[in-house]
N, C-alpha and C. Protein backbone atom coordinates (compact mmCIF):
# COMPACT_ATOMS: atom_id res chain seq x y z
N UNK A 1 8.98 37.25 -16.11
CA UNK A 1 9.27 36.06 -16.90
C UNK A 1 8.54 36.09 -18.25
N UNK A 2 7.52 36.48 -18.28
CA UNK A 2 7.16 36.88 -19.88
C UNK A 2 7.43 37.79 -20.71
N UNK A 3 8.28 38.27 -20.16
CA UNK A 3 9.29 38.88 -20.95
C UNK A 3 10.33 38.29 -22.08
N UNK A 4 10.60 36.93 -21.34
CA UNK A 4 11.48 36.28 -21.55
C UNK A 4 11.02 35.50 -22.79
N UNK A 5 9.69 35.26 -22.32
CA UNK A 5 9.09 33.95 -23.37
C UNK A 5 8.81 34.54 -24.85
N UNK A 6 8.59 36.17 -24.43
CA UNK A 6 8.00 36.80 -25.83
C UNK A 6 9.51 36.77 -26.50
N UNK A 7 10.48 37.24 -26.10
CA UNK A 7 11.94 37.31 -26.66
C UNK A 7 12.47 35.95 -27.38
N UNK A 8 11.96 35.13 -26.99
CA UNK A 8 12.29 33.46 -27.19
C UNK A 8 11.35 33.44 -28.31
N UNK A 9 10.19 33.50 -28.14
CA UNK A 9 9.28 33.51 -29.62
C UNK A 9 9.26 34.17 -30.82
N UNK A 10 9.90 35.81 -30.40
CA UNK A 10 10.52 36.41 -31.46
C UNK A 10 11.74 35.94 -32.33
N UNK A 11 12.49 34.90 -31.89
CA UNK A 11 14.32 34.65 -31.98
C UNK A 11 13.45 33.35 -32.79
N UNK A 12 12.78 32.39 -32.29
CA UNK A 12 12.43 31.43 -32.90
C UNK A 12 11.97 31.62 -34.06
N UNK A 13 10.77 32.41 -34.24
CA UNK A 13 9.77 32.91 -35.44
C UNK A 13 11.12 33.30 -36.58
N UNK A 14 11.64 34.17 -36.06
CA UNK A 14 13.20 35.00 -37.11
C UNK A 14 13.73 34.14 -37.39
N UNK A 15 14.19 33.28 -36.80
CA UNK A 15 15.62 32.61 -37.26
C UNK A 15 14.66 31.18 -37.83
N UNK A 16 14.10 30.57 -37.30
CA UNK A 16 13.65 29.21 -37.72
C UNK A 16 12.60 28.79 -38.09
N UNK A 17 11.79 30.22 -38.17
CA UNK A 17 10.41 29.44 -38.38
C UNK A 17 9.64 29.25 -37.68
N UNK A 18 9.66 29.12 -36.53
CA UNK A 18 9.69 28.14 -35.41
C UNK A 18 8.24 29.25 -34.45
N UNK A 19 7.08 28.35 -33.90
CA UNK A 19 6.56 29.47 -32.88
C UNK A 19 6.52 28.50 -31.38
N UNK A 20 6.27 28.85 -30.18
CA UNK A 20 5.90 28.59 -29.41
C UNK A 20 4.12 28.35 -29.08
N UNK A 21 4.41 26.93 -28.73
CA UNK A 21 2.59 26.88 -28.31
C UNK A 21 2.08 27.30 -27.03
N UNK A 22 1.35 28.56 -27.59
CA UNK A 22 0.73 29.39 -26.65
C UNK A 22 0.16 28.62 -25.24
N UNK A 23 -0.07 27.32 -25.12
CA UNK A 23 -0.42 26.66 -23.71
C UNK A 23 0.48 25.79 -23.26
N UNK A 24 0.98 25.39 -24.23
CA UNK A 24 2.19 24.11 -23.43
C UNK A 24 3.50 24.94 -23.45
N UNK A 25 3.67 26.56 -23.34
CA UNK A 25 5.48 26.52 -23.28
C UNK A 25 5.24 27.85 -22.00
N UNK A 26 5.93 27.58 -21.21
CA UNK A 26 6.13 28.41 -20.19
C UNK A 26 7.18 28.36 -19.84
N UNK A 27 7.64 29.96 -19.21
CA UNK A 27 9.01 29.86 -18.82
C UNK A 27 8.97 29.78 -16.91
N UNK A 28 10.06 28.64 -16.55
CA UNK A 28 10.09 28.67 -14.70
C UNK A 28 11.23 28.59 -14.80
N UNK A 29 11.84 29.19 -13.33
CA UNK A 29 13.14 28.76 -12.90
C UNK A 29 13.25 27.24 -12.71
N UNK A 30 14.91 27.32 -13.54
CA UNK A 30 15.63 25.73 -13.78
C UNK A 30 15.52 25.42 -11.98
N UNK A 31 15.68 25.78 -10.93
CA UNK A 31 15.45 25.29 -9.98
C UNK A 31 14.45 24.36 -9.08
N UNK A 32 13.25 24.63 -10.22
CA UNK A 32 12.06 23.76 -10.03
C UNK A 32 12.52 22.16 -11.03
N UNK A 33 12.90 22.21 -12.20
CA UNK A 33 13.31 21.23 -12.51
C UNK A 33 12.08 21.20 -13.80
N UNK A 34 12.65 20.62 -14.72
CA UNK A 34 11.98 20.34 -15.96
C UNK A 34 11.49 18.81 -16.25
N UNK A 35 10.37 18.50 -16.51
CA UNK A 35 10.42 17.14 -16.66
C UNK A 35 10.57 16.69 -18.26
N UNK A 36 10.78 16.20 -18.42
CA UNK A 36 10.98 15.42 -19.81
C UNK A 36 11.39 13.70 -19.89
N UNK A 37 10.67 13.02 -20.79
CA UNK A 37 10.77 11.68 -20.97
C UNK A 37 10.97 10.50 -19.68
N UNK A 38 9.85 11.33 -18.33
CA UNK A 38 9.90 10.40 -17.06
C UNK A 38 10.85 10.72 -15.84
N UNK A 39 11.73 11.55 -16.36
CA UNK A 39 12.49 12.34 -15.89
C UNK A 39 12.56 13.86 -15.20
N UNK A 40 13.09 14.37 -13.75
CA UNK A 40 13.21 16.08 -13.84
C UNK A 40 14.05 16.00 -13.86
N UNK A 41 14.60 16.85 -14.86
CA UNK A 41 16.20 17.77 -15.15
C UNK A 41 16.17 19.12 -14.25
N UNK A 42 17.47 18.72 -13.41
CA UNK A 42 17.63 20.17 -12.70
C UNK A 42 18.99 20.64 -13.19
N UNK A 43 19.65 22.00 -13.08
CA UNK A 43 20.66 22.39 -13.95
C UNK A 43 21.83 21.29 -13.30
N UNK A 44 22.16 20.33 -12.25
CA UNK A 44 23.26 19.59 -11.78
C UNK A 44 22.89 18.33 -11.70
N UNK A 45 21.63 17.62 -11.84
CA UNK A 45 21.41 16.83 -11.76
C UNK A 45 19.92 16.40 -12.49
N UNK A 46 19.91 14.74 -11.88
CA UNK A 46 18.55 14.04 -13.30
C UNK A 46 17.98 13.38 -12.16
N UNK A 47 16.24 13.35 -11.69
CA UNK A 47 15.89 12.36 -11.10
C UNK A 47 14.78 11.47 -11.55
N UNK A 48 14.17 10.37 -11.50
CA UNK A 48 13.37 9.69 -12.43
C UNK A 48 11.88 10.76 -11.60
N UNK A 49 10.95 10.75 -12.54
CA UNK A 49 9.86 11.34 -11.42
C UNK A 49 8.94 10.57 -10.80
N UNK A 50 8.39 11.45 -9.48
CA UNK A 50 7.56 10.77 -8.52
C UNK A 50 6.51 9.98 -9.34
N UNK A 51 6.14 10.17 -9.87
CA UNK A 51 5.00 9.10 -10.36
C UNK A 51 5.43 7.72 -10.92
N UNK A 52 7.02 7.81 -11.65
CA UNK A 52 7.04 6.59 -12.32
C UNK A 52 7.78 6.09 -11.33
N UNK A 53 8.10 6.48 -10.42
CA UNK A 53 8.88 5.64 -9.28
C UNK A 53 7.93 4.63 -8.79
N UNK A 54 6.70 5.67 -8.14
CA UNK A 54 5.61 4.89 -7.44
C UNK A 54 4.84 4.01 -8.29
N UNK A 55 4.92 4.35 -9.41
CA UNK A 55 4.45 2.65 -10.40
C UNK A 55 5.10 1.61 -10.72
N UNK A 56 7.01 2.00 -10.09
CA UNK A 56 7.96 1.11 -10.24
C UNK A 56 7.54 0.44 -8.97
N UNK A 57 7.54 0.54 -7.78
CA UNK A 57 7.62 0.32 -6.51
C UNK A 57 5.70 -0.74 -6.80
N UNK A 58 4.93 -0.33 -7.45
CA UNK A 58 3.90 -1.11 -7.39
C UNK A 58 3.72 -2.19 -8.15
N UNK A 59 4.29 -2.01 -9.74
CA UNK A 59 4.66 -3.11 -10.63
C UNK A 59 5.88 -4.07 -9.63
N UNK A 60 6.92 -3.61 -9.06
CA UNK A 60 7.70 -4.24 -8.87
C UNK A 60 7.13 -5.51 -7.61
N UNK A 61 6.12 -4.89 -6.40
CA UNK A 61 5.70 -5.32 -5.43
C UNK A 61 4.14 -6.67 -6.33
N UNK A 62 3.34 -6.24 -7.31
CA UNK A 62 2.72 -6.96 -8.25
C UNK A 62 3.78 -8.31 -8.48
N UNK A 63 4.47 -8.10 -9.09
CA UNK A 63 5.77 -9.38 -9.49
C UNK A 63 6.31 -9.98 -8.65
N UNK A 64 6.18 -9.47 -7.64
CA UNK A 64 6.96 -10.42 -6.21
C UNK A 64 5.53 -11.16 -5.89
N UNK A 65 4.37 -10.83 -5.71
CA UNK A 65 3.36 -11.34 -5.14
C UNK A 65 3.04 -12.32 -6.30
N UNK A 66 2.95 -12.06 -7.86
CA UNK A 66 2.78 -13.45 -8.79
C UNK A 66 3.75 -14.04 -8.33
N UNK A 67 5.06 -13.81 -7.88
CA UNK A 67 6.02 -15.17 -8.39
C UNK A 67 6.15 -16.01 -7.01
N UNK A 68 5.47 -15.50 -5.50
CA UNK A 68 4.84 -16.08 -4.54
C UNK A 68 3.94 -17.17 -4.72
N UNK A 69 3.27 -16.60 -5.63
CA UNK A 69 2.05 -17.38 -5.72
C UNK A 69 2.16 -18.69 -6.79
N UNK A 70 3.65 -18.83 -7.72
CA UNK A 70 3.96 -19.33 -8.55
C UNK A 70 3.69 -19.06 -9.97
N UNK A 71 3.02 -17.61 -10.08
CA UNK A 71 2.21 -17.25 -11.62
C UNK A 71 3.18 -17.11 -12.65
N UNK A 72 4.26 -16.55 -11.78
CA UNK A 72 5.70 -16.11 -13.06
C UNK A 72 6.84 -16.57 -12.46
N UNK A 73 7.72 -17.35 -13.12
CA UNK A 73 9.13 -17.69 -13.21
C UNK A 73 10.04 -16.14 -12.51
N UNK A 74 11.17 -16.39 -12.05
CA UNK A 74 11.87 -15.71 -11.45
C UNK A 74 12.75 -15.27 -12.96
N UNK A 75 13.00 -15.57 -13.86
CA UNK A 75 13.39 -14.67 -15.14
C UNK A 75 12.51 -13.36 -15.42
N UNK A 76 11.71 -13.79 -15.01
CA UNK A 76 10.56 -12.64 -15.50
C UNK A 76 10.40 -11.38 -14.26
N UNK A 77 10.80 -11.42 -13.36
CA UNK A 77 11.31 -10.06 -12.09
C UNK A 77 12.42 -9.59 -12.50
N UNK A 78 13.50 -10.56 -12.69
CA UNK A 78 14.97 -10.39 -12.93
C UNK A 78 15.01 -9.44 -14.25
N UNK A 79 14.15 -9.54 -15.49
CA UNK A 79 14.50 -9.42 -16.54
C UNK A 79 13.69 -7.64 -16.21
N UNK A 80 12.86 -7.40 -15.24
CA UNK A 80 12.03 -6.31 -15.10
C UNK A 80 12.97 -5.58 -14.29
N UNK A 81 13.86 -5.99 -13.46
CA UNK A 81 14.81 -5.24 -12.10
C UNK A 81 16.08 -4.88 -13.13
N UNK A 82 16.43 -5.45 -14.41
CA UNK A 82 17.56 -5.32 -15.12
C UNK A 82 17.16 -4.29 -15.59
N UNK A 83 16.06 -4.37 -16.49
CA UNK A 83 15.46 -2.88 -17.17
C UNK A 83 15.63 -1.87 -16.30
N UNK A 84 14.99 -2.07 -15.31
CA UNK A 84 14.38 -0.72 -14.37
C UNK A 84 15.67 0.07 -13.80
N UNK A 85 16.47 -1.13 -14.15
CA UNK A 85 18.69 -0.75 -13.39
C UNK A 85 18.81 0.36 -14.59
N UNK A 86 18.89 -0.50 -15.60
CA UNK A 86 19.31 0.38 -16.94
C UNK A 86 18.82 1.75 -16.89
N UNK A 87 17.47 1.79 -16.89
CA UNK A 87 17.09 3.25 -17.07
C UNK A 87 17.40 3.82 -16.21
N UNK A 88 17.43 3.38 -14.55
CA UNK A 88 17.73 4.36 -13.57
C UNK A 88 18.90 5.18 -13.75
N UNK A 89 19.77 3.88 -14.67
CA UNK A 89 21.32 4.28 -14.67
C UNK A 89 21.49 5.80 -14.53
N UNK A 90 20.69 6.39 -16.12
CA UNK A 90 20.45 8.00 -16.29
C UNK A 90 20.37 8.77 -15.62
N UNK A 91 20.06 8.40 -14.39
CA UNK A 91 19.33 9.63 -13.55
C UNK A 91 20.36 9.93 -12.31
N UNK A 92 20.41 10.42 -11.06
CA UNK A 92 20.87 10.31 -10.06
C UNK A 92 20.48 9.97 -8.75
N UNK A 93 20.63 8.88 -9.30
CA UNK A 93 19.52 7.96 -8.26
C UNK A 93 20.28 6.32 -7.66
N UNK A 94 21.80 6.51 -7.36
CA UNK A 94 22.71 5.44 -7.07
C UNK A 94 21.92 5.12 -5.62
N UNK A 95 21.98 6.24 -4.43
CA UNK A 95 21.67 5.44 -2.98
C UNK A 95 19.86 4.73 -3.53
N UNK A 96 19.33 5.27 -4.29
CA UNK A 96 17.92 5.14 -4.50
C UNK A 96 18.00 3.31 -5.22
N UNK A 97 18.85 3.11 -5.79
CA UNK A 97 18.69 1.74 -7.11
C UNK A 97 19.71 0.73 -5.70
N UNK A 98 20.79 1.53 -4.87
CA UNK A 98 21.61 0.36 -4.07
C UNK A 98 20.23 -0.23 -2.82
N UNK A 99 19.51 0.50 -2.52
CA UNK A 99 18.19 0.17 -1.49
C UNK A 99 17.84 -0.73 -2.36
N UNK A 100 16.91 -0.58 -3.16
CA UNK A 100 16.38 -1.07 -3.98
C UNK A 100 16.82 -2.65 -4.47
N UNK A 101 18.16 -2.80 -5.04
CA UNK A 101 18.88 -3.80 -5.27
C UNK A 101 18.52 -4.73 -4.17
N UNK A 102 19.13 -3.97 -2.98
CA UNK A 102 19.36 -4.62 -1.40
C UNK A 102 18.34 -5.27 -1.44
N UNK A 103 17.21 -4.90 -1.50
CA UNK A 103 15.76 -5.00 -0.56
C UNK A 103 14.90 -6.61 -2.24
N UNK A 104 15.45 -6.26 -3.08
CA UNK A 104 15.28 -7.26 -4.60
C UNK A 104 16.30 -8.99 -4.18
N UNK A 105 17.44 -8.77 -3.61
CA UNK A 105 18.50 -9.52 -2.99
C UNK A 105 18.10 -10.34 -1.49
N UNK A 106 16.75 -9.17 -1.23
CA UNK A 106 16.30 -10.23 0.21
C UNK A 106 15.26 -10.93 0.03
N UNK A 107 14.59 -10.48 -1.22
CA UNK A 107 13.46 -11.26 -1.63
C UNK A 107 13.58 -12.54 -2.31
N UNK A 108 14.95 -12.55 -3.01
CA UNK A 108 14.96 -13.80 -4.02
C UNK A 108 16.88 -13.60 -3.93
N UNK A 109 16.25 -14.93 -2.07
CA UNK A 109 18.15 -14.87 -1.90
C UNK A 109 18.89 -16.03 -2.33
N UNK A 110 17.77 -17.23 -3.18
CA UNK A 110 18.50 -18.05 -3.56
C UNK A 110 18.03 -18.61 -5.25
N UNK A 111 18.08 -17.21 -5.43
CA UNK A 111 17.63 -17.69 -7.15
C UNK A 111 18.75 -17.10 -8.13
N UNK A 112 18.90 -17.32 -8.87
CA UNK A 112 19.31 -17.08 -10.14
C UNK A 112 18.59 -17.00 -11.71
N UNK A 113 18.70 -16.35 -12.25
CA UNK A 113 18.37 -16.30 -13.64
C UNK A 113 18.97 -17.19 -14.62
N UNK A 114 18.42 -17.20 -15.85
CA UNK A 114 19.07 -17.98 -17.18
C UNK A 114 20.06 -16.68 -17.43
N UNK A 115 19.83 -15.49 -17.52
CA UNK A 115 20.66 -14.56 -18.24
C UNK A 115 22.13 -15.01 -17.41
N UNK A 116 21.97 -15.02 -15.96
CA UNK A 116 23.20 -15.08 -15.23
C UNK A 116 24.04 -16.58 -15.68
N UNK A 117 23.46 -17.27 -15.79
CA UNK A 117 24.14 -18.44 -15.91
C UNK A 117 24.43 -18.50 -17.27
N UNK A 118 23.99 -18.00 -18.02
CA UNK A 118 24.30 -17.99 -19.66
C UNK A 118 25.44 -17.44 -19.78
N UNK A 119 25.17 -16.03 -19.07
CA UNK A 119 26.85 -14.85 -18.51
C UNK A 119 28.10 -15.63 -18.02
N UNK A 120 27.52 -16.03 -16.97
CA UNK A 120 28.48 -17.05 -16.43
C UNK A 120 29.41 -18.21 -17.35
N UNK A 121 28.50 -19.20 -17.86
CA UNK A 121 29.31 -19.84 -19.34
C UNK A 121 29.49 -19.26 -20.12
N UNK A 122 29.36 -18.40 -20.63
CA UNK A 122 30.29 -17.72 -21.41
C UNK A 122 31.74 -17.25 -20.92
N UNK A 123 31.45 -16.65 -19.90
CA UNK A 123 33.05 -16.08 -19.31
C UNK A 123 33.48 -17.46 -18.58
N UNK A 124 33.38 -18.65 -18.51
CA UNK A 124 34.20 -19.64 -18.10
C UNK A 124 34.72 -20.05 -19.33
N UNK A 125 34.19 -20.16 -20.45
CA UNK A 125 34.30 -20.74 -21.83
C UNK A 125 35.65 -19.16 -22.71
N UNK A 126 35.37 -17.85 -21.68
CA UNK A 126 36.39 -17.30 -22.93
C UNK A 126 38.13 -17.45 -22.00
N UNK A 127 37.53 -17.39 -20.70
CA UNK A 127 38.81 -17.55 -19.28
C UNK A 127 39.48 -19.28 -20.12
N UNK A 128 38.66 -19.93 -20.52
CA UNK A 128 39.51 -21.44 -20.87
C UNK A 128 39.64 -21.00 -22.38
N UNK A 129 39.38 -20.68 -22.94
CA UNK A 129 40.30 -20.14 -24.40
C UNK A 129 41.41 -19.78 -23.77
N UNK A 130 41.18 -18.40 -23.84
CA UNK A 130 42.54 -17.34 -23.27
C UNK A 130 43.29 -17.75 -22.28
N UNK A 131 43.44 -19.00 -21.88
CA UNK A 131 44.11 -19.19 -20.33
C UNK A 131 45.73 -19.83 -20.97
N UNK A 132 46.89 -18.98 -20.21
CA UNK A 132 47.99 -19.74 -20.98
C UNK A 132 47.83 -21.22 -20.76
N UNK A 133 48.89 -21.59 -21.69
CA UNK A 133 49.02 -23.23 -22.14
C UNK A 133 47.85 -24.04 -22.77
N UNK A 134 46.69 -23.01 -23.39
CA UNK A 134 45.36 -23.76 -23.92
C UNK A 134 45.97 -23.53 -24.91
N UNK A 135 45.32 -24.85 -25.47
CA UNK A 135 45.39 -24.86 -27.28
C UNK A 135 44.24 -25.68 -27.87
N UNK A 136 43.83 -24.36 -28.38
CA UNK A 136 41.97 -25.03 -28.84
C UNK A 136 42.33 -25.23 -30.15
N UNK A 137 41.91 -26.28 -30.98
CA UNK A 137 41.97 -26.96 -32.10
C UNK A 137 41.02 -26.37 -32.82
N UNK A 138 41.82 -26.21 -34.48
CA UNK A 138 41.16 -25.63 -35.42
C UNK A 138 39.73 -26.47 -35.96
């Protein structure tokens, strides 16, 4: 494999300028997986990595125990479980975020957010525009 890396540093140096830093660049098989930005990249797939999971799973378990205790409003989990959806989106991690959801859905089975209900009037308010026989005044 250092074979490989010297060939890569030669192509870089030639063409771009460019060198490799002698401690941070190593070459491994794509089968181990690359991490980058919280993430391992494997050549077929993306998973978030073990560490930021287990600080998701501890921040997330932190926020259930304030909003027990009454310290934080239920916007403020909701608005942290929306984020944490989003980014997972990236990765391949669907059975991992549907648990997850599930287990967020048994904790807070009769709450709602402002975002949802804001969502909500809005799409009742564009369904009564657009609905035949409306006629909204100029």
């Amino acid at each position: 494999m250092e074979g490989y890396q010297s060939k890569i540093d030669l192509i870089l140096r030639e063409k771009f300028a460019l060198e490799l830093h002698p401690d941070k660049s190593r070459i491994i098989p794509l089968s181990r997986g690359v991490e980058f930005l919280g993430f391992k990249k494997f050549f077929h797939h993306k998973l978030i990595k073990k560490k930021n999971m287990l600080k998701f799973y501890r921040k997330n378990d932190d926020l259930y125990a304030s909003y027990q205790e009454g310290n934080i409003l239920y916007d403020s989990v909701y608005d942290f479980i929306e984020g944490w959806i989003a980014y997972s989106k990236s990765a391949n991690m669907f059975n991992v975020r549907k648990r997850i959801l599930s287990r967020f859905e048994e904790r807070y089975p009769h709450e709602i957010s402002t975002k949802e209900v804001n969502r909500y009037q809005k799409e009742q308010k564009k369904s009564i525009i657009y609905s035949p026989g409306h006629h909204s005044r100029p």
